[in-house]
C-alpha atoms as a PDB file:
ATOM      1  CA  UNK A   1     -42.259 -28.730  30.305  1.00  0.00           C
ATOM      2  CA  UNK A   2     -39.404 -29.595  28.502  1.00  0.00           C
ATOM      3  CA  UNK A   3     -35.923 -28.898  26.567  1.00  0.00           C
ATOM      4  CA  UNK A   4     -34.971 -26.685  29.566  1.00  0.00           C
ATOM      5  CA  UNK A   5     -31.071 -26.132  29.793  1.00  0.00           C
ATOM      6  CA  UNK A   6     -29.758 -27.564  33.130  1.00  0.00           C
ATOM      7  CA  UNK A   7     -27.002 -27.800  34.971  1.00  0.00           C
ATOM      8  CA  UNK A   8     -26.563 -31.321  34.670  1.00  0.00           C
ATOM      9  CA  UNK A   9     -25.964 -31.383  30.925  1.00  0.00           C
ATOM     10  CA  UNK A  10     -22.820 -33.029  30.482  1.00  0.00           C
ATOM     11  CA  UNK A  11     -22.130 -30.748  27.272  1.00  0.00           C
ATOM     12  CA  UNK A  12     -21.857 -27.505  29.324  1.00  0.00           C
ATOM     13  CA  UNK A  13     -20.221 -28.638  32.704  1.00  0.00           C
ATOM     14  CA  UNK A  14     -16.691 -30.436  33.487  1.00  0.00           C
ATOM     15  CA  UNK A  15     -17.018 -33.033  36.396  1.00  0.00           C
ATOM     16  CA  UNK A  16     -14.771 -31.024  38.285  1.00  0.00           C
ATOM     17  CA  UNK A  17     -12.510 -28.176  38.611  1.00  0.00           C
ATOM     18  CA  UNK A  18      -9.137 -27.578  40.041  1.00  0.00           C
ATOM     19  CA  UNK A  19      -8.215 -24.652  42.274  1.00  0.00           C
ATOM     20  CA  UNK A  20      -5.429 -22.633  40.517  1.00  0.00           C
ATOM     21  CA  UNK A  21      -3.398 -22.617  44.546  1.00  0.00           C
ATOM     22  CA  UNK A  22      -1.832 -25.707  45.022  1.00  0.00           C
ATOM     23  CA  UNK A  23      -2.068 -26.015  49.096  1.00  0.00           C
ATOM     24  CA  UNK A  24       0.605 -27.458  50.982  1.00  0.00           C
ATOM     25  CA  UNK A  25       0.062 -31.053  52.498  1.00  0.00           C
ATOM     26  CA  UNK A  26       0.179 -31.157  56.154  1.00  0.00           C
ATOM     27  CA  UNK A  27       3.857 -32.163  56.954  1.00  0.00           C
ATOM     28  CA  UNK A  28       6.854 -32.164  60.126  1.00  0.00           C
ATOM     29  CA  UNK A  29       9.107 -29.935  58.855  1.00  0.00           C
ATOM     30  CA  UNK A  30      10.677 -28.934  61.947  1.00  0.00           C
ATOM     31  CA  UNK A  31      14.474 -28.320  62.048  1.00  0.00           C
ATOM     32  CA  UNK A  32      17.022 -27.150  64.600  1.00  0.00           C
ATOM     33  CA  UNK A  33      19.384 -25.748  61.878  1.00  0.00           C
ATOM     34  CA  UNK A  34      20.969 -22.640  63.349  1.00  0.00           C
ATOM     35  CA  UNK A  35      19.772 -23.555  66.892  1.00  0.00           C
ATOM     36  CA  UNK A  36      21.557 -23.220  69.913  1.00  0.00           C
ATOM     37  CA  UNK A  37      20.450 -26.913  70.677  1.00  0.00           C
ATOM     38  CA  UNK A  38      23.078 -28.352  68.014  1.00  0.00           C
ATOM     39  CA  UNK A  39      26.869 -26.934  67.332  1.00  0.00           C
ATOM     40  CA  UNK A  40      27.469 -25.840  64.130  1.00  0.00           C
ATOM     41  CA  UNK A  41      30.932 -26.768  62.932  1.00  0.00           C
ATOM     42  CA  UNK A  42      30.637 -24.853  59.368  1.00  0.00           C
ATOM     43  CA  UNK A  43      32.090 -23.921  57.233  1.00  0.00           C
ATOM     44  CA  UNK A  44      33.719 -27.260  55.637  1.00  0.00           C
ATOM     45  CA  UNK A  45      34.434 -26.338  52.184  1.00  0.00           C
ATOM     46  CA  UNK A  46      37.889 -25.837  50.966  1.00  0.00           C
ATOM     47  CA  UNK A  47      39.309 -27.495  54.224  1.00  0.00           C
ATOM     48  CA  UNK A  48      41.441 -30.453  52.256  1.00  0.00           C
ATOM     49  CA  UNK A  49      38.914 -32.911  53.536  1.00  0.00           C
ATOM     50  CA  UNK A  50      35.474 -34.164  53.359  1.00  0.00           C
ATOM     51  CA  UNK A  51      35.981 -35.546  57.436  1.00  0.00           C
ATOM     52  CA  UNK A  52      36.396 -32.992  60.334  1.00  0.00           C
ATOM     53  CA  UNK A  53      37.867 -34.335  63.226  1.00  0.00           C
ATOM     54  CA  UNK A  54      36.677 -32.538  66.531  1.00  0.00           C
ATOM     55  CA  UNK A  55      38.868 -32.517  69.683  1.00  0.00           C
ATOM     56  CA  UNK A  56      37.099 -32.849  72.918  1.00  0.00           C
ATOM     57  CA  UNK A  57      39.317 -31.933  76.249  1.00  0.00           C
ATOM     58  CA  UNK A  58      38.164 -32.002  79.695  1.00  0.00           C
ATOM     59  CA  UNK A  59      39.625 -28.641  81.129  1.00  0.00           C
ATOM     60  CA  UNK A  60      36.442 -27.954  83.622  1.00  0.00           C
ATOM     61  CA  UNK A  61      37.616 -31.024  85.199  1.00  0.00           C
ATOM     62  CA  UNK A  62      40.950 -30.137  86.684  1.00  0.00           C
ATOM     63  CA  UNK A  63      41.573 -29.730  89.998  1.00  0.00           C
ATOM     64  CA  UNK A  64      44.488 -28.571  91.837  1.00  0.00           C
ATOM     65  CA  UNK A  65      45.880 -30.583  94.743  1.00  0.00           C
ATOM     66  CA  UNK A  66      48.026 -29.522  98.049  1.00  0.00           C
ATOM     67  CA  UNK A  67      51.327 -30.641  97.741  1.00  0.00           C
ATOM     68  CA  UNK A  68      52.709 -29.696 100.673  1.00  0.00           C
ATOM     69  CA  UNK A  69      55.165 -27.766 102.085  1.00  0.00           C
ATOM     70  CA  UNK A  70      58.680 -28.140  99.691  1.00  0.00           C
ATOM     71  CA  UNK A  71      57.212 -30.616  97.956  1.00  0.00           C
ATOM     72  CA  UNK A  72      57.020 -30.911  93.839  1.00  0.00           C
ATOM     73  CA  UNK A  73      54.100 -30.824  91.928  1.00  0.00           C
ATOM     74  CA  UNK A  74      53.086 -34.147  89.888  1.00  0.00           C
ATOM     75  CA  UNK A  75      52.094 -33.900  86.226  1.00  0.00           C
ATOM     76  CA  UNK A  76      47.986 -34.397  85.657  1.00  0.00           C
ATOM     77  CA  UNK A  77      46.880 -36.100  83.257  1.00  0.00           C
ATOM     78  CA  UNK A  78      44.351 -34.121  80.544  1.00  0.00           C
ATOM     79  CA  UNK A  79      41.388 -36.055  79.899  1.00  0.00           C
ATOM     80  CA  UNK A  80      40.706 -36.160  75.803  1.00  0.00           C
ATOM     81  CA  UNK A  81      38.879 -37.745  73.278  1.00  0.00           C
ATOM     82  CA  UNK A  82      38.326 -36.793  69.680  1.00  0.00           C
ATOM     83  CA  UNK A  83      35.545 -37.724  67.357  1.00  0.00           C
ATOM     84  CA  UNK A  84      34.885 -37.442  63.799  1.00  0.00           C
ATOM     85  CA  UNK A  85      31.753 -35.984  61.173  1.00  0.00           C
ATOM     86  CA  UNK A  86      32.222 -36.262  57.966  1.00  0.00           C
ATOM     87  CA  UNK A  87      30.273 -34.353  55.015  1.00  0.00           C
ATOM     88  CA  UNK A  88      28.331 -36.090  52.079  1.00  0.00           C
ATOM     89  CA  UNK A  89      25.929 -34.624  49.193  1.00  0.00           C
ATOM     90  CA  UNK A  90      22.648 -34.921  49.876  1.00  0.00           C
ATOM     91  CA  UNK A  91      20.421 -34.277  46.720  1.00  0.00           C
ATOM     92  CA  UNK A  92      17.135 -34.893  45.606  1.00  0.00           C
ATOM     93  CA  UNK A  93      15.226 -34.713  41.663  1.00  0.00           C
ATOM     94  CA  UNK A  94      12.075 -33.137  40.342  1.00  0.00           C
ATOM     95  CA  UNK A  95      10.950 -33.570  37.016  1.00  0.00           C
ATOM     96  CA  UNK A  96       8.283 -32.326  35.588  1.00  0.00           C
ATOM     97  CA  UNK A  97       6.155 -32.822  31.474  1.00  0.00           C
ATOM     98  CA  UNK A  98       5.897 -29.857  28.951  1.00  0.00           C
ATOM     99  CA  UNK A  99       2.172 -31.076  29.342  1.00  0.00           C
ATOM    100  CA  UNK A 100       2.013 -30.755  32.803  1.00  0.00           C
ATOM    101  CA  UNK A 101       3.482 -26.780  32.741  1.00  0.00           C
ATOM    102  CA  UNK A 102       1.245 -25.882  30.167  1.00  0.00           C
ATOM    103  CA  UNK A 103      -1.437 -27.002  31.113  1.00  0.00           C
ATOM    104  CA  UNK A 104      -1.585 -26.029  34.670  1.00  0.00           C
ATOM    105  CA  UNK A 105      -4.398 -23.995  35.858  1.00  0.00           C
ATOM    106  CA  UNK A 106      -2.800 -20.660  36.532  1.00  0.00           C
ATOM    107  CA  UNK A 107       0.552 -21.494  36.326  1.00  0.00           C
ATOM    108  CA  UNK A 108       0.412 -23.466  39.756  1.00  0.00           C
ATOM    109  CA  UNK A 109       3.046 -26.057  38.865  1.00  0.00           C
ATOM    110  CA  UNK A 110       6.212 -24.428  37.676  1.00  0.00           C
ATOM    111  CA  UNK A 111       9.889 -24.555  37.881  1.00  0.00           C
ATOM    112  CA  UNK A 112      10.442 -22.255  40.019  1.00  0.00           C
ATOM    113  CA  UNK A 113       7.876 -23.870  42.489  1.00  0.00           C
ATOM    114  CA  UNK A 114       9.557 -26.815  42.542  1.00  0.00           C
ATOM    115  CA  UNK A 115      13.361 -25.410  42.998  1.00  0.00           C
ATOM    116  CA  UNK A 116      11.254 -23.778  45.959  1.00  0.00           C
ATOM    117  CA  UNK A 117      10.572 -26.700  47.345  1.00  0.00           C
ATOM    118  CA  UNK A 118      13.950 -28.445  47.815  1.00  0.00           C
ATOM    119  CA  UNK A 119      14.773 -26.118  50.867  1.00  0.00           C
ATOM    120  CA  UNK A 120      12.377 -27.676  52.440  1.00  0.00           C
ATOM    121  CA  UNK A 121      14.016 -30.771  50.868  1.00  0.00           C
ATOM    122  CA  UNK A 122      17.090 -29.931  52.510  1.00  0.00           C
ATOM    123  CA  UNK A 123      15.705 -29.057  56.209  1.00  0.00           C
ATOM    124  CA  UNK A 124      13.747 -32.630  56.116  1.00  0.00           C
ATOM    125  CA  UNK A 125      17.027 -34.030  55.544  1.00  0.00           C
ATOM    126  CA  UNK A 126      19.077 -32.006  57.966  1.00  0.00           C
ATOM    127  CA  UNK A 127      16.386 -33.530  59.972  1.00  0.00           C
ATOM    128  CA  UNK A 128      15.576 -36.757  59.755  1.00  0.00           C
ATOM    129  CA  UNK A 129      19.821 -37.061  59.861  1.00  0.00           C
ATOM    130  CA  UNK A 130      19.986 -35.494  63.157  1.00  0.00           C
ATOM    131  CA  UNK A 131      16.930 -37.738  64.537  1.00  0.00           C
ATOM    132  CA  UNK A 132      18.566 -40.167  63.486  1.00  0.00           C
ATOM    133  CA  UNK A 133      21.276 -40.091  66.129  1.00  0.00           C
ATOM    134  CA  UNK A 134      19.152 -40.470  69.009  1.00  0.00           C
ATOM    135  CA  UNK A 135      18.732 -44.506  69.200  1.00  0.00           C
ATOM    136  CA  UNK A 136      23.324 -44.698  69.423  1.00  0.00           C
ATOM    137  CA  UNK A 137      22.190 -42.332  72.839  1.00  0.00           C
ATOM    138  CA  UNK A 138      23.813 -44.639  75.396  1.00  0.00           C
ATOM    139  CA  UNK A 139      21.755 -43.382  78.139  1.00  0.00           C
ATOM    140  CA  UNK A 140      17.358 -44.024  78.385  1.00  0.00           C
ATOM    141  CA  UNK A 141      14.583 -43.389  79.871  1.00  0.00           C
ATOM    142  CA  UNK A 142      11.103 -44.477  79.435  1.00  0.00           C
ATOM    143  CA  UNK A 143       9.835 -47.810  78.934  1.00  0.00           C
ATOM    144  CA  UNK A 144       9.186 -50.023  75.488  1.00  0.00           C
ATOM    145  CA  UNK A 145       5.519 -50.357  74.786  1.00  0.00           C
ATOM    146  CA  UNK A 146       4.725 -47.825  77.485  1.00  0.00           C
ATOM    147  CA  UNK A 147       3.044 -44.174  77.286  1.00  0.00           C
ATOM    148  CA  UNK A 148       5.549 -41.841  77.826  1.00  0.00           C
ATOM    149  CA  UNK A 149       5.121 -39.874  81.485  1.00  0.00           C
ATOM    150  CA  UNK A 150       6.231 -37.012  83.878  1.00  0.00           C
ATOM    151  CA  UNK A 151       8.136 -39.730  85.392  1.00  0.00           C
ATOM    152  CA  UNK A 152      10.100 -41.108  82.091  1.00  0.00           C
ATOM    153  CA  UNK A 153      11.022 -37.018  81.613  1.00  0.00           C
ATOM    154  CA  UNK A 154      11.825 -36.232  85.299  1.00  0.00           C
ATOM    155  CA  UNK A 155      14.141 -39.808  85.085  1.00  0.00           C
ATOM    156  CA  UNK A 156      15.922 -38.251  81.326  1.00  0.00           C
ATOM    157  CA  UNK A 157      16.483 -34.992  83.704  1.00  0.00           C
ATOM    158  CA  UNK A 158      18.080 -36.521  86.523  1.00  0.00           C
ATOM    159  CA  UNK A 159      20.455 -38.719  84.527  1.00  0.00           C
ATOM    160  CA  UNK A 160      21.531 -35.928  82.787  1.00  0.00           C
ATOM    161  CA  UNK A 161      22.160 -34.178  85.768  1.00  0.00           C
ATOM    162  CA  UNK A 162      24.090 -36.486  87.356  1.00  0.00           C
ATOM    163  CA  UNK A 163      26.056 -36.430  84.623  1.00  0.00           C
ATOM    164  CA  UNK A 164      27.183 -32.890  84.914  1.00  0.00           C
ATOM    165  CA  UNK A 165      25.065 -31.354  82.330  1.00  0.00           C
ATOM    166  CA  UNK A 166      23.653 -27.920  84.460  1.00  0.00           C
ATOM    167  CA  UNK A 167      23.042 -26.174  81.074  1.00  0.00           C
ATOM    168  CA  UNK A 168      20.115 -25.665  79.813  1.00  0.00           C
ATOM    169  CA  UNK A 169      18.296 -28.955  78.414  1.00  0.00           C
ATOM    170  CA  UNK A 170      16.291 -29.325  74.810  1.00  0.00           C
ATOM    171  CA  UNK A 171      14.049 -32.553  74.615  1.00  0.00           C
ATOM    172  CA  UNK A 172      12.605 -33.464  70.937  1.00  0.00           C
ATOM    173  CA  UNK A 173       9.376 -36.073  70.895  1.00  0.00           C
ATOM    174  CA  UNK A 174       7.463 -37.784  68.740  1.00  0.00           C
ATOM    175  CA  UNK A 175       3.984 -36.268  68.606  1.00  0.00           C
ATOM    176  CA  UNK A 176       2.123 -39.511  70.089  1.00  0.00           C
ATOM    177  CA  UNK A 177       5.183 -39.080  73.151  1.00  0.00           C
ATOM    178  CA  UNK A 178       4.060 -35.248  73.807  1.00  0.00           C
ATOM    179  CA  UNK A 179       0.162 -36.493  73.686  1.00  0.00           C
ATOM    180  CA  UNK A 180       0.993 -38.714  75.888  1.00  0.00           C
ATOM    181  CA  UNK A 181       3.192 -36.498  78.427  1.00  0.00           C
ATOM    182  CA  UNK A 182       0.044 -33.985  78.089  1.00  0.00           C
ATOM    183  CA  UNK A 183      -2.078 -36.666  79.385  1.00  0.00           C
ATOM    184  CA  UNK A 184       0.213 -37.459  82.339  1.00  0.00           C
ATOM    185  CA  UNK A 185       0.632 -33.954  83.235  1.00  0.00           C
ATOM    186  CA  UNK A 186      -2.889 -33.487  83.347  1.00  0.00           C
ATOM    187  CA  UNK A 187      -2.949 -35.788  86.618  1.00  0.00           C
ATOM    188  CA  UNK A 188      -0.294 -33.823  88.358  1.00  0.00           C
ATOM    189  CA  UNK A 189      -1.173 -31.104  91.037  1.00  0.00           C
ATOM    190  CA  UNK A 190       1.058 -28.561  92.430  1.00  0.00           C
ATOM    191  CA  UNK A 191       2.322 -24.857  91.189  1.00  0.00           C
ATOM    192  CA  UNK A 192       4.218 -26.290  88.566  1.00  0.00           C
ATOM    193  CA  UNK A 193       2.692 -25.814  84.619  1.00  0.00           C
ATOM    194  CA  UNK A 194       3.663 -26.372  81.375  1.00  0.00           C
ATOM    195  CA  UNK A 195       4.360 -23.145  79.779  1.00  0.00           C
ATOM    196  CA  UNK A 196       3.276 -22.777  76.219  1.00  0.00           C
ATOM    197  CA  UNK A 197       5.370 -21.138  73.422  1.00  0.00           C
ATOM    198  CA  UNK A 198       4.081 -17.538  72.549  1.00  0.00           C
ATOM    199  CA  UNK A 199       4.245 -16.625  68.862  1.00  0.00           C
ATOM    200  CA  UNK A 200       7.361 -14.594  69.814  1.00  0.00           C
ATOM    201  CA  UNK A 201       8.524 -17.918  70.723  1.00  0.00           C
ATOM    202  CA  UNK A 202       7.620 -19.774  68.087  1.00  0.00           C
ATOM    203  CA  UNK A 203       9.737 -17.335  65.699  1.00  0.00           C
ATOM    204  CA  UNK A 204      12.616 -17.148  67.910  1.00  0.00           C
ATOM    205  CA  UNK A 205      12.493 -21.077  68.235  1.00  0.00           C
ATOM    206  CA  UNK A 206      10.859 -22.477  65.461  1.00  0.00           C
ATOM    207  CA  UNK A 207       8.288 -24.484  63.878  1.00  0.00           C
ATOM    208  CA  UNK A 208       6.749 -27.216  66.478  1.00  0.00           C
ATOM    209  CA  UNK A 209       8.366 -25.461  69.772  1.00  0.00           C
ATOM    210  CA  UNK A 210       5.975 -27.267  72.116  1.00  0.00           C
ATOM    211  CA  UNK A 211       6.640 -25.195  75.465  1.00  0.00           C
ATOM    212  CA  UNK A 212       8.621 -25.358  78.196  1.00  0.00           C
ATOM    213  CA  UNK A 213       8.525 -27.653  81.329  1.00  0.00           C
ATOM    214  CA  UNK A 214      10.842 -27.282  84.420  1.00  0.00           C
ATOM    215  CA  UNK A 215      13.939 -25.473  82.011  1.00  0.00           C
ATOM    216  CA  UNK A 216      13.839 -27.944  79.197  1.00  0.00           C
ATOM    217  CA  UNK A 217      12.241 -26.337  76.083  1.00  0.00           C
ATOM    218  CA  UNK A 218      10.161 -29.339  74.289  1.00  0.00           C
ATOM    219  CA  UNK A 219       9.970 -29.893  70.333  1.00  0.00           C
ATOM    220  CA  UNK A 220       7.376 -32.005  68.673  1.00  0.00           C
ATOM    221  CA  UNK A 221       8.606 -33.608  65.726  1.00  0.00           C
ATOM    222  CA  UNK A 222       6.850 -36.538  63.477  1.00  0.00           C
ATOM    223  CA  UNK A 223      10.050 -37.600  62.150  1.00  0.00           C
ATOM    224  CA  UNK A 224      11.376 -38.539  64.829  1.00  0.00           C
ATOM    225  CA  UNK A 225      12.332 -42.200  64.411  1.00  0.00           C
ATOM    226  CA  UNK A 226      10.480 -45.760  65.465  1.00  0.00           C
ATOM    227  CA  UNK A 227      12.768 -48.050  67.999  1.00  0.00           C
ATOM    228  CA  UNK A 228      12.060 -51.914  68.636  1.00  0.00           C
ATOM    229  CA  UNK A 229      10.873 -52.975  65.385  1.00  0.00           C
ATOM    230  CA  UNK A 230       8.181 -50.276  65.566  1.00  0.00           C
ATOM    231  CA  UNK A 231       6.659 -50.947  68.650  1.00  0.00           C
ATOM    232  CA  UNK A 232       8.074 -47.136  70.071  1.00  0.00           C
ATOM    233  CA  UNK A 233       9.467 -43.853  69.097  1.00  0.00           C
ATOM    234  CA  UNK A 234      12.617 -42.706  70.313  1.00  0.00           C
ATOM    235  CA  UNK A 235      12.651 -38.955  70.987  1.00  0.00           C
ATOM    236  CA  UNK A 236      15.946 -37.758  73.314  1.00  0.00           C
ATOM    237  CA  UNK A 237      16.876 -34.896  75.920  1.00  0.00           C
ATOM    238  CA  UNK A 238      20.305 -33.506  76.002  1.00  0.00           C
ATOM    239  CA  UNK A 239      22.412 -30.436  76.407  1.00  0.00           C
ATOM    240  CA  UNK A 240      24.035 -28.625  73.995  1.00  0.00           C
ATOM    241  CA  UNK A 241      27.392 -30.210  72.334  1.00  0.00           C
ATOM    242  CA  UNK A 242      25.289 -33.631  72.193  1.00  0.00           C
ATOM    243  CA  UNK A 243      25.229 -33.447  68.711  1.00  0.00           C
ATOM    244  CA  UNK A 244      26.478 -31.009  65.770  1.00  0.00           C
ATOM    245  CA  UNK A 245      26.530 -29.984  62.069  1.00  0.00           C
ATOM    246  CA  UNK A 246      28.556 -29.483  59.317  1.00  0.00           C
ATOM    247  CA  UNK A 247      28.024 -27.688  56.008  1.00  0.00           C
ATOM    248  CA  UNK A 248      30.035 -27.279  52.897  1.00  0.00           C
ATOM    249  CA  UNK A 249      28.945 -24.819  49.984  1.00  0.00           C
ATOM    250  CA  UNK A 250      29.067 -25.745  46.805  1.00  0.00           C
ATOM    251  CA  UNK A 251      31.757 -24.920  44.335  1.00  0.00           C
ATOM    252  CA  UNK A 252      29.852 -22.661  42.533  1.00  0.00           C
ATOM    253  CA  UNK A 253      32.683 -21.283  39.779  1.00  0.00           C
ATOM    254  CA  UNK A 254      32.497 -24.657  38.672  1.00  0.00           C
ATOM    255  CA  UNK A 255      29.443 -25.417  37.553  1.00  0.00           C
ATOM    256  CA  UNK A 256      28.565 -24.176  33.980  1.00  0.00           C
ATOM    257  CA  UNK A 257      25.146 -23.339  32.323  1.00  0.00           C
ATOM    258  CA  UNK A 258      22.526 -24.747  34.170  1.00  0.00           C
ATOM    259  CA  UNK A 259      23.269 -23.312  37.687  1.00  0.00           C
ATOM    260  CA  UNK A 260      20.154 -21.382  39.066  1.00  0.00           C
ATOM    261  CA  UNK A 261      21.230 -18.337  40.418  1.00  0.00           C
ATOM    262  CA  UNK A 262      18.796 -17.949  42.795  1.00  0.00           C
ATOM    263  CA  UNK A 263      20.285 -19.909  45.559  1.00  0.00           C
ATOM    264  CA  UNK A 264      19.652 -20.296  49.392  1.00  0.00           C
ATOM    265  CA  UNK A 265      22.704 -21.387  50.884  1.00  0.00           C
ATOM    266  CA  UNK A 266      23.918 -24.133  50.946  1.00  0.00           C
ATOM    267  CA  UNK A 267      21.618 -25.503  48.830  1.00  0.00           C
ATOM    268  CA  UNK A 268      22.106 -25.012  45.113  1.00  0.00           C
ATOM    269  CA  UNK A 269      19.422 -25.325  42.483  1.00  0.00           C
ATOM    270  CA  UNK A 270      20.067 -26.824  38.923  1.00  0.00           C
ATOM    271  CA  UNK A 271      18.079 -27.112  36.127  1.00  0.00           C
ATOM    272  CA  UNK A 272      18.133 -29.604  32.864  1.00  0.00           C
ATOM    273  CA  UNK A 273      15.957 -29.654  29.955  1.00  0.00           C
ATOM    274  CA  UNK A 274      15.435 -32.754  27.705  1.00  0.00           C
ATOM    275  CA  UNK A 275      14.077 -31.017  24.556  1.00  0.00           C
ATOM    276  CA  UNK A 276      13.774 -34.489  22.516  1.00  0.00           C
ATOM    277  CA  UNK A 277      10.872 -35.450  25.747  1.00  0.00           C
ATOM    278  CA  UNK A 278       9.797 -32.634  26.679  1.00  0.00           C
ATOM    279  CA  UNK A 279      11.014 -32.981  30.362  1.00  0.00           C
ATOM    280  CA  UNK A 280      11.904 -30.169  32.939  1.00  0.00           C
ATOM    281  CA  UNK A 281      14.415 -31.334  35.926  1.00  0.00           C
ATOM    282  CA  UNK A 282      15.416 -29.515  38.899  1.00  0.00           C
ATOM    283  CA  UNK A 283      18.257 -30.724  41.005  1.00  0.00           C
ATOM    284  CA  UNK A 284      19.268 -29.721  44.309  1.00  0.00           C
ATOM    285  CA  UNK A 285      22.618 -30.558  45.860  1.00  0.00           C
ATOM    286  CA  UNK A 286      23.863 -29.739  49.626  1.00  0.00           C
ATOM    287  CA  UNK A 287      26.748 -30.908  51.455  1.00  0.00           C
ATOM    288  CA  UNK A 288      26.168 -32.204  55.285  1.00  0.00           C
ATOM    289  CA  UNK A 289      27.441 -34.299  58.258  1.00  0.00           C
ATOM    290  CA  UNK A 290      26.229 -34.418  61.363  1.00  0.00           C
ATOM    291  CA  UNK A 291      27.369 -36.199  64.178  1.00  0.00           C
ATOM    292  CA  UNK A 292      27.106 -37.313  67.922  1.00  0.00           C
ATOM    293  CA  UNK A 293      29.874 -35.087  69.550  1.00  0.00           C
ATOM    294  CA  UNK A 294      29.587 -36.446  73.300  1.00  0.00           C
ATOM    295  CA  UNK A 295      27.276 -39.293  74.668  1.00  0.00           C
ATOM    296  CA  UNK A 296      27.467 -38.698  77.559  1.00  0.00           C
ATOM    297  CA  UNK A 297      24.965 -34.894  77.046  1.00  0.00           C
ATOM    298  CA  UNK A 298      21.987 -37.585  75.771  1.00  0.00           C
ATOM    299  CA  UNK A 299      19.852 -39.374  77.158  1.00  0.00           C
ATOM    300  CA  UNK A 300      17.167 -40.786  74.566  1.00  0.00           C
ATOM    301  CA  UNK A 301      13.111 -41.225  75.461  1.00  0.00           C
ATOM    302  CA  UNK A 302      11.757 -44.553  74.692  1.00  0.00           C
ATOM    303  CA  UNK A 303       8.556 -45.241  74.524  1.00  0.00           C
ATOM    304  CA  UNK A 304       5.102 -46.316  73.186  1.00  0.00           C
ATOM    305  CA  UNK A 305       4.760 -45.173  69.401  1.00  0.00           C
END
């Protein structure tokens, strides 16, 4: 037989096709934004600086003494400190071909896709500046080139403890660090269990809650930075008022003409056109500090990356 019409006639098939849904890469975005586990110090904007300047006092601390009988009372000293955050932009750029817009299968690329996307932009950010904080934790546990263990968490605990943090605790890891605590509590015995988050908890606490272990509620976050020239990861426990946020919103009455007015606070979406190219840009703009408010509520987890 012959002159049949198959499929494998390049003048009637492409080599491929492209699904018109553009799927989302597999990614860490995991933020504590609006979290009880960080202090939000907002709002900054229209405070006469860029710099806050947060005053830490040690009332708890005082204690009253026994004079004695017709005796005057001594003045006591108020322990104090003060330290500083200060706000920056943060911003990132898309840009994007006439070509590319109209030629896209469904209409799967477009602007408004990609001003999407910078709030996730944003929350990266927000993150990676936060993780960023743990390594100038004066306190540690764990050991360099070691798998993290019960032991290296139980150790983070007590010096916290001993320390005078009795709130609650919130511990962020590196996913290779919670692997690794998974295997070592898989060795323990006793009544004690890692609980794992519900899907109530997951939307009360957000993306990569881990679970709960002994009244510290665990995060799992990719991001979280290397320590020792690679060799680990350095994930931290701490208490709430270890570290805090600031954010400003923009001046919006003074931006003119390309300000999107769809914005999610406090990010603000801009676009620009370059007719003579053909080019599309989005630009996103936030203003953010964040900042280790007291040491001593930290206690960072070293250990094999």
């Amino acid at each position: 037989m012959a002159n049949e019409i198959l499929a494998g006639s390049s003048d009637f098939l492409v080599a491929s096709v492209l699904e018109m849904e553009i799927l989302t890469k597999l990614n860490s975005l995991i933020n504590l934004r609006g979290s009880p586990a960080l202090v939000d110090f907002s709002p900054m904007a229209s405070r006469g600086s860029l710099t806050l300047a947060i005053p830490l006092a040690g009332w708890d601390s005082l204690a009253m003494t026994a004079p004695g009988e017709a005796t005057g009372v001594s003045n006591t000293a108020l322990d104090s400190d003060q330290i500083t955050l200060t706000i920056a932009r943060q911003a990132i750029q898309l840009q994007v071909s006439d070509e590319l817009l109209v030629s896209s299968l469904g209409g799967a690329m477009n602007i408004e896709r990609l001003a999407q996307s910078t709030v996730s932009a944003y929350l990266n950010r927000h993150n990676d500046l936060t993780v960023g904080l743990f390594s100038g934790v004066t306190a540690s546990a764990g050991t360099s080139g070691a798998d993290l263990t019960l032991d290296d968490v139980i150790d983070a605990m007590q010096t916290l403890m001993k320390a005078n943090n009795t709130d609650g605790l919130y511990c962020m890891l590196h996913g290779q660090q919670m692997a690794d605590l998974q295997n070592s509590l898989r060795g323990e015995g006793g009544a004690l269990s890692f609980a794992a988050p519900t899907a109530e908890m997951i939307a009360a606490k957000g993306k990569g809650y881990a679970g709960s272990y002994l009244g510290v509620d665990f995060w799992v976050n990719n991001r979280v930075a290397t320590a020792n020239a690679g060799a680990d990861r350095a994930g931290c426990m701490w208490s709430r008022g270890a570290f805090g946020y600031a954010e400003a919103t923009h001046p919006l009455s003074a931006l003119r003409g390309s300000l999107n007015p769809q914005i999610v606070s406090p990010v603000v979406v801009e676009f620009e056109r370059t007719g003579t190219s053909g080019l599309n840009t989005v630009i996103a703009s936030a203003f953010l500090g964040v900042a280790m408010v007291e040491d001593a509520r930290a206690c960072k987890i070293v250990t094999d990356a």
